[in-house]
Protein backbone atom coordinates (compact mmCIF):
# COMPACT_ATOMS: atom_id res chain seq x y z
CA UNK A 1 -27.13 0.09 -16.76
CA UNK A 2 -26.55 2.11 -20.04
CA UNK A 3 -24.13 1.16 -22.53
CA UNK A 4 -22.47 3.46 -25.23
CA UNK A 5 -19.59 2.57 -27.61
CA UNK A 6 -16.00 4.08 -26.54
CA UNK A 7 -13.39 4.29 -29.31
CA UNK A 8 -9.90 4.26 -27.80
CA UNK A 9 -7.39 5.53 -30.41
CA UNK A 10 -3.64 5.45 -30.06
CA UNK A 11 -0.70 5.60 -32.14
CA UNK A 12 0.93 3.74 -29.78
CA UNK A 13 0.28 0.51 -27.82
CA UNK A 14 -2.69 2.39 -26.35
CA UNK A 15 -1.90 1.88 -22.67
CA UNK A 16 -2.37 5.71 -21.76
CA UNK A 17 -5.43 5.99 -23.31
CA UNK A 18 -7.22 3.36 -21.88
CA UNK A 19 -5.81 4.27 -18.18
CA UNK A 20 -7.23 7.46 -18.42
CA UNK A 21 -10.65 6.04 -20.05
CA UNK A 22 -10.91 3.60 -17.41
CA UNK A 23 -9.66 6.25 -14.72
CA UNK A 24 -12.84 8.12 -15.51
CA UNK A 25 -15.15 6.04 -16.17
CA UNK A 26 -15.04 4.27 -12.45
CA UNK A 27 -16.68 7.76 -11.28
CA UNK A 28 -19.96 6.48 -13.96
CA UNK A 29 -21.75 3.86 -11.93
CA UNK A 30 -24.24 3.62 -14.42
CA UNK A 31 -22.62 3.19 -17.51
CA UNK A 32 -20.50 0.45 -19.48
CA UNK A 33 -18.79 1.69 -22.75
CA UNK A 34 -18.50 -0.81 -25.30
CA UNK A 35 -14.36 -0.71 -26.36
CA UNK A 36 -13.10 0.02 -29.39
CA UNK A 37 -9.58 -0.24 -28.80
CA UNK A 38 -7.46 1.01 -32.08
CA UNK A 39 -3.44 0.93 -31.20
CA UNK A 40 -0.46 1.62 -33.43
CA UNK A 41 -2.63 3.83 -35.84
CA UNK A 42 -0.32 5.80 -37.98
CA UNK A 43 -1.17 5.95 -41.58
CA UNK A 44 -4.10 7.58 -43.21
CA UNK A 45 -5.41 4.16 -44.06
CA UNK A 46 -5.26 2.90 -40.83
CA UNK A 47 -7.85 6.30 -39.33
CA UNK A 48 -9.51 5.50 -42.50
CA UNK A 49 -10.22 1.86 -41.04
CA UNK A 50 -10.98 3.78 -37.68
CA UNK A 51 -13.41 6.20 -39.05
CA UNK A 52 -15.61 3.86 -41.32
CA UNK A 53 -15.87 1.63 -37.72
CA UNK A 54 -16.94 4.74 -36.43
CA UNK A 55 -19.65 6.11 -38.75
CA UNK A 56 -21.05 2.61 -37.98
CA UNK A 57 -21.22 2.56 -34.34
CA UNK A 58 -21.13 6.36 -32.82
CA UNK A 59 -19.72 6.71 -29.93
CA UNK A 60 -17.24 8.90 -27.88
CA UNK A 61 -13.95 9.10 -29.13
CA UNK A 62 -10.72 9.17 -26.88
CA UNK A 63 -7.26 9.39 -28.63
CA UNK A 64 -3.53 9.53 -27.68
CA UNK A 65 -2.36 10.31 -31.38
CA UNK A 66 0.71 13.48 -32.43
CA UNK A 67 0.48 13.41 -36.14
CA UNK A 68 -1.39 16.30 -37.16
CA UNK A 69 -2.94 15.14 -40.18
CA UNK A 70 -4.37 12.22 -38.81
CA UNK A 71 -5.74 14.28 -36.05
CA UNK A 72 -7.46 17.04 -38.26
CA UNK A 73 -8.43 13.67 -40.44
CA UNK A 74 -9.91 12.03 -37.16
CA UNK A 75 -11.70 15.37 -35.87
CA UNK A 76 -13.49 16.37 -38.85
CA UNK A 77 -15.13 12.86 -39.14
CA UNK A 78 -16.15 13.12 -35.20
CA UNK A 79 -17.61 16.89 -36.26
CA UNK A 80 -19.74 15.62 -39.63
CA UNK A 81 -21.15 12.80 -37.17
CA UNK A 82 -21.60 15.12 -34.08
CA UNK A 83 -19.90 13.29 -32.11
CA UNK A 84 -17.19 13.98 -28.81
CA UNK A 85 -13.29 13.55 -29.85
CA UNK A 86 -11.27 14.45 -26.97
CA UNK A 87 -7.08 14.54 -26.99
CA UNK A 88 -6.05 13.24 -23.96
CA UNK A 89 -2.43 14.46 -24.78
CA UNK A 90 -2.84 17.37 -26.40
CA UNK A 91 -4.05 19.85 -23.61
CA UNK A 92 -1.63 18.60 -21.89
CA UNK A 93 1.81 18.76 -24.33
CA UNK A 94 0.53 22.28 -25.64
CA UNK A 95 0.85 23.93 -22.08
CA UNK A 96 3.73 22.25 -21.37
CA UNK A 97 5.02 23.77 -24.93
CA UNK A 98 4.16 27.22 -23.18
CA UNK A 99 5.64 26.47 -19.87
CA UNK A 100 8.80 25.56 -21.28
CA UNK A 101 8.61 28.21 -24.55
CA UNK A 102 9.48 25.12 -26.61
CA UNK A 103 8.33 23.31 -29.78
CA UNK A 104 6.32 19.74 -29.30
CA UNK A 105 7.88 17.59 -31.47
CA UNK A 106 5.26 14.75 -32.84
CA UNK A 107 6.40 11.63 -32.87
CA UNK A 108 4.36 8.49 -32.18
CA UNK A 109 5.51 5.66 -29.36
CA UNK A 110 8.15 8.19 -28.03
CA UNK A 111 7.53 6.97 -24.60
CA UNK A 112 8.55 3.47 -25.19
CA UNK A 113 11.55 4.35 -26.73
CA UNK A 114 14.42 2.07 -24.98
CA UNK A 115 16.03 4.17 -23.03
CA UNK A 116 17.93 4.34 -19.42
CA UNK A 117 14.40 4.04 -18.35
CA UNK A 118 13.03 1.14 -20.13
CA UNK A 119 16.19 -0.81 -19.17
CA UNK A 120 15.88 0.13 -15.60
CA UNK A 121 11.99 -1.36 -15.45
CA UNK A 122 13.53 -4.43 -17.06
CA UNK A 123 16.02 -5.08 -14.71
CA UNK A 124 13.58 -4.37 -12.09
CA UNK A 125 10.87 -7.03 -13.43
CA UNK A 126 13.61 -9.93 -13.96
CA UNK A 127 15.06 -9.13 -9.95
CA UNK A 128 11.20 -9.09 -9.06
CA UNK A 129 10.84 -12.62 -10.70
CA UNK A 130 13.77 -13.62 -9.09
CA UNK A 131 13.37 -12.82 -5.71
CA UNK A 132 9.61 -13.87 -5.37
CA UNK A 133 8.01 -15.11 -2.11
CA UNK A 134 11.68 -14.98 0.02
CA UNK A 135 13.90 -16.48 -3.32
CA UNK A 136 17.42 -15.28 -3.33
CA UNK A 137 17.87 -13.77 0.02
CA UNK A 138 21.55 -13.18 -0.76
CA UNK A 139 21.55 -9.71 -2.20
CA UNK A 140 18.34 -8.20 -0.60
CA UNK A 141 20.72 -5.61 0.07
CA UNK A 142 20.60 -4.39 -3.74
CA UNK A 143 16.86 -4.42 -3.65
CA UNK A 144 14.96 -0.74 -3.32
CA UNK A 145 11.87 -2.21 -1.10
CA UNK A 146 11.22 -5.33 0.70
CA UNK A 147 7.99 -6.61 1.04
CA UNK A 148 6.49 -8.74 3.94
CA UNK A 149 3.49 -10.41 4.84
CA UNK A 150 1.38 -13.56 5.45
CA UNK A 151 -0.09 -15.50 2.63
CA UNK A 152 -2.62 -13.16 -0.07
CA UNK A 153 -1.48 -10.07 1.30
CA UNK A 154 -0.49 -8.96 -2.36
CA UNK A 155 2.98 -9.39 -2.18
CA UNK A 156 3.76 -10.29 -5.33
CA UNK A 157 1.16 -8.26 -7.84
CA UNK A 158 2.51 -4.88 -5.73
CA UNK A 159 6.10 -6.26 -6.33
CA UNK A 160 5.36 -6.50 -10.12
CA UNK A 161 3.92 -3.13 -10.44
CA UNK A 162 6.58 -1.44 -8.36
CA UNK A 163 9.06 -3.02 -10.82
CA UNK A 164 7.44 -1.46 -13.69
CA UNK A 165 7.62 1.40 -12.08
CA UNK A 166 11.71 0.80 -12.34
CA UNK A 167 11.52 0.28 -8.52
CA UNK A 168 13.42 -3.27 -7.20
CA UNK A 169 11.12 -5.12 -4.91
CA UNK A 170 11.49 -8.35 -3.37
CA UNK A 171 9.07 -10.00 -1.18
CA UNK A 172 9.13 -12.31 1.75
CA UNK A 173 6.49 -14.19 3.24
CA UNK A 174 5.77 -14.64 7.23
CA UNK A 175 4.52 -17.82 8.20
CA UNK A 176 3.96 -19.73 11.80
CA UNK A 177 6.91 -21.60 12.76
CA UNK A 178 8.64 -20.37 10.41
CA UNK A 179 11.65 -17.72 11.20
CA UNK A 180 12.40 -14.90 8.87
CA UNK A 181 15.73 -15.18 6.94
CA UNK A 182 18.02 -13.09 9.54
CA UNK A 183 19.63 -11.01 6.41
CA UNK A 184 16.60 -9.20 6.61
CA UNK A 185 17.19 -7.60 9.78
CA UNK A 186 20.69 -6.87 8.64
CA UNK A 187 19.15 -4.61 5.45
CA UNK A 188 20.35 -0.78 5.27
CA UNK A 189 19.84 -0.05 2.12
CA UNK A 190 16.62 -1.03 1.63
CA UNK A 191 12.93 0.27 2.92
CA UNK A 192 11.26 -2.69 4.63
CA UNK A 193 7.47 -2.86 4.57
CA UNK A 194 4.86 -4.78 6.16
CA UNK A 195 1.56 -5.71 4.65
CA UNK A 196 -1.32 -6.85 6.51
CA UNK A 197 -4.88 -7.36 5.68
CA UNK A 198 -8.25 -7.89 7.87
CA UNK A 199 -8.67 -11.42 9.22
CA UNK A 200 -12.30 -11.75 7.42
CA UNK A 201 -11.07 -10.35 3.93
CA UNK A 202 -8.21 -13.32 4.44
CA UNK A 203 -9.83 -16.02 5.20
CA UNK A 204 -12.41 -15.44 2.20
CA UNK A 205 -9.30 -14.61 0.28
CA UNK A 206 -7.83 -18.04 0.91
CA UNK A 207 -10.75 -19.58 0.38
CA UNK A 208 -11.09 -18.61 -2.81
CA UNK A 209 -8.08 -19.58 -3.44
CA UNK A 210 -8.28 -22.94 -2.65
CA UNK A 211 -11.20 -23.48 -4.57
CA UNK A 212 -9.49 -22.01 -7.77
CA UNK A 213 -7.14 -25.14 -7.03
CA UNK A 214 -9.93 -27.41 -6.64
CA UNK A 215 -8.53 -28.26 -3.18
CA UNK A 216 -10.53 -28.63 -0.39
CA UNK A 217 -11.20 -25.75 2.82
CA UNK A 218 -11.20 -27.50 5.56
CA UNK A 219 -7.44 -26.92 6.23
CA UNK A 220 -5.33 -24.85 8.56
CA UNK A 221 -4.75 -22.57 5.81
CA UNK A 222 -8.47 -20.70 5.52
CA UNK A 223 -8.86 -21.82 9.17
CA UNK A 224 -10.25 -18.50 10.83
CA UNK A 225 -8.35 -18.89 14.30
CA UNK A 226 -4.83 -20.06 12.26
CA UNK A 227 -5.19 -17.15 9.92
CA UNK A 228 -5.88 -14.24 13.12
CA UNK A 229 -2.68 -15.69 14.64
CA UNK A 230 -0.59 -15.42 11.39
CA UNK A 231 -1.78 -11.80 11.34
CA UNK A 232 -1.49 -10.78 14.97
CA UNK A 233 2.01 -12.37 14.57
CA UNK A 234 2.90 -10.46 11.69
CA UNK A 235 1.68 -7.35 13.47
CA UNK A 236 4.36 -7.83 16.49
CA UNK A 237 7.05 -8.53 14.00
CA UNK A 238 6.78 -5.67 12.63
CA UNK A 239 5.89 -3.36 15.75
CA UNK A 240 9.21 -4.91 17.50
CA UNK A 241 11.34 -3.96 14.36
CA UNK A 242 9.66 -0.14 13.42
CA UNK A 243 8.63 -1.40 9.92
CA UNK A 244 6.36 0.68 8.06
CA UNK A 245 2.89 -1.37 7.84
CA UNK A 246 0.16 -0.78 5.17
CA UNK A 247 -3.03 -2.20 5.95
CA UNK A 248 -4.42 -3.28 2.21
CA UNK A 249 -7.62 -4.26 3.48
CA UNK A 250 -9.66 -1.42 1.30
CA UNK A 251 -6.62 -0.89 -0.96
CA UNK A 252 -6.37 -1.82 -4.53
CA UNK A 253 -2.77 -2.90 -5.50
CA UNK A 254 -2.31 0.47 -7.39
CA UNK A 255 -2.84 1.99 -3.94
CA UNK A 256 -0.61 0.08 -1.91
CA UNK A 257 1.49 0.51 -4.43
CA UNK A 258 1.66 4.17 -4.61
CA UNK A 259 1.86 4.45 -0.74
CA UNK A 260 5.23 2.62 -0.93
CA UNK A 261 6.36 4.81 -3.46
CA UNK A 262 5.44 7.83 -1.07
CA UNK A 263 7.33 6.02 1.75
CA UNK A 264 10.47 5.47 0.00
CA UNK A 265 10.35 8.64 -1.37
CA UNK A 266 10.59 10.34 1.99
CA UNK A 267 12.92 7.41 3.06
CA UNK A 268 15.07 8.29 1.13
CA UNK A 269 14.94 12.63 1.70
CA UNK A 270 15.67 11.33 5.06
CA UNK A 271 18.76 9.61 4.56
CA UNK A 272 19.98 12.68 1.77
């Protein structure tokens, strides 16, 4: 596998360039960059400390930055060394600028700024957090999805990403001999999904997980024939009560994720 150096350049906290780096590269099966990741550059010193790390290592250079001397400052070091330095922003603000026949106006970290927005993603972590793994079942109502499914189904990551998507989701897990709270089939507001995974990729799961905790497999919980009842039981519950289901088996979280959003989405043109 070849390795090259990446330099990841934001004036911000550097999240959206590194999505979009990493985004990309998963398509290069043969390659592993070597990260430089530079965030909250905003002062000709600081590219100054970029470019010097550059001329030492060359690599491909990947920025999210707005101020324009910086950038021409940044690109003309990238040209003397002949090397890429790609905008991911750019391309993308300037035909918007078109589009809309209005002036970009650069200024770093604009995105984060604490808006409606920001607050509504907070709110949505800390009612994440607080109804985790069937906590709080008194005002499920308020919640904007809720989430159920047996043990490692991902409940809880895809209820964290949701909320930083500003979307309240709470989560509830199924288990044998074990009813689920009734206020859940009581729920209007909310859209109630069902996540189920493949009996092999569970029990591995599970075992994994039990050997993270140093605890020993040979219990009920990793047991093959316990773990294809919990999911054939989940998979009646939610046939009997017309719950959307999303298999995660070959899903990432980001995946599942997005399909909920598409669900509650057209949920929600329904009900309009």
């Amino acid at each position: 596998m070849s390795k090259f150096h990446l330099y990841l350049i934001s004036d911000a906290t550097g999240e959206t360039v590194e999505s979009v780096a990493r985004a990309c590269l998963v398509q290069f099966e043969h390659t592993q960059p070597v990260e430089h990741i530079w965030n909250l550059v905003r002062s000709q010193r600081q590219i100054e400390d970029v470019i010097a790390d550059i001329e030492e290592r060359p690599g491909f250079v990947l920025y999210t930055l707005v101020n324009t001397e910086i950038i021409a400052q940044l690109q003309t070091a990238c040209r003397r060394l002949k090397i890429p330095c790609v905008s991911v922003l750019q391309p993308i603000m300037s035909a918007f600028g078109n589009y809309l026949n209005e002036e970009v106006h650069a200024r770093p970290g604009r995105q984060h700024t604490l808006d409606d927005e920001y607050y509504m993603r907070i709110a949505a972590m800390d009612y994440a957090m607080t109804h985790d793994d069937g906590q709080a079942i008194w005002n499920l109502e308020e919640a904007d999805v809720v989430i159920l499914g047996v043990s490692r189904t991902s409940k809880t990551p895809t209820c964290i990403y949701l909320a930083n998507r500003g979307i309240k989701a709470a989560n509830i897990p199924i288990v044998l001999g074990h009813e689920v709270p009734a206020e859940v089939f009581e729920l209007e507001k909310p859209l109630i999904v069902g996540l189920i995974n493949d009996t092999r990729n569970l029990v591995q799961v599970r075992r994994n997980r039990l050997r993270m905790l140093a605890e020993s497999d040979e219990t009920t919980y990793a047991d093959p024939e316990q773990v294809a009842e919990e999911v054939k039981y989940a998979e009646r519950l939610f046939a009997n009560q017309k719950w959307d289901v999303i298999d995660i088996s070959r899903r990432s979280i980001e995946e599942t994720a997005a399909t909920i959003i598409q669900l509650r989405t057209q949920n929600l043109e329904q009900k309009s």
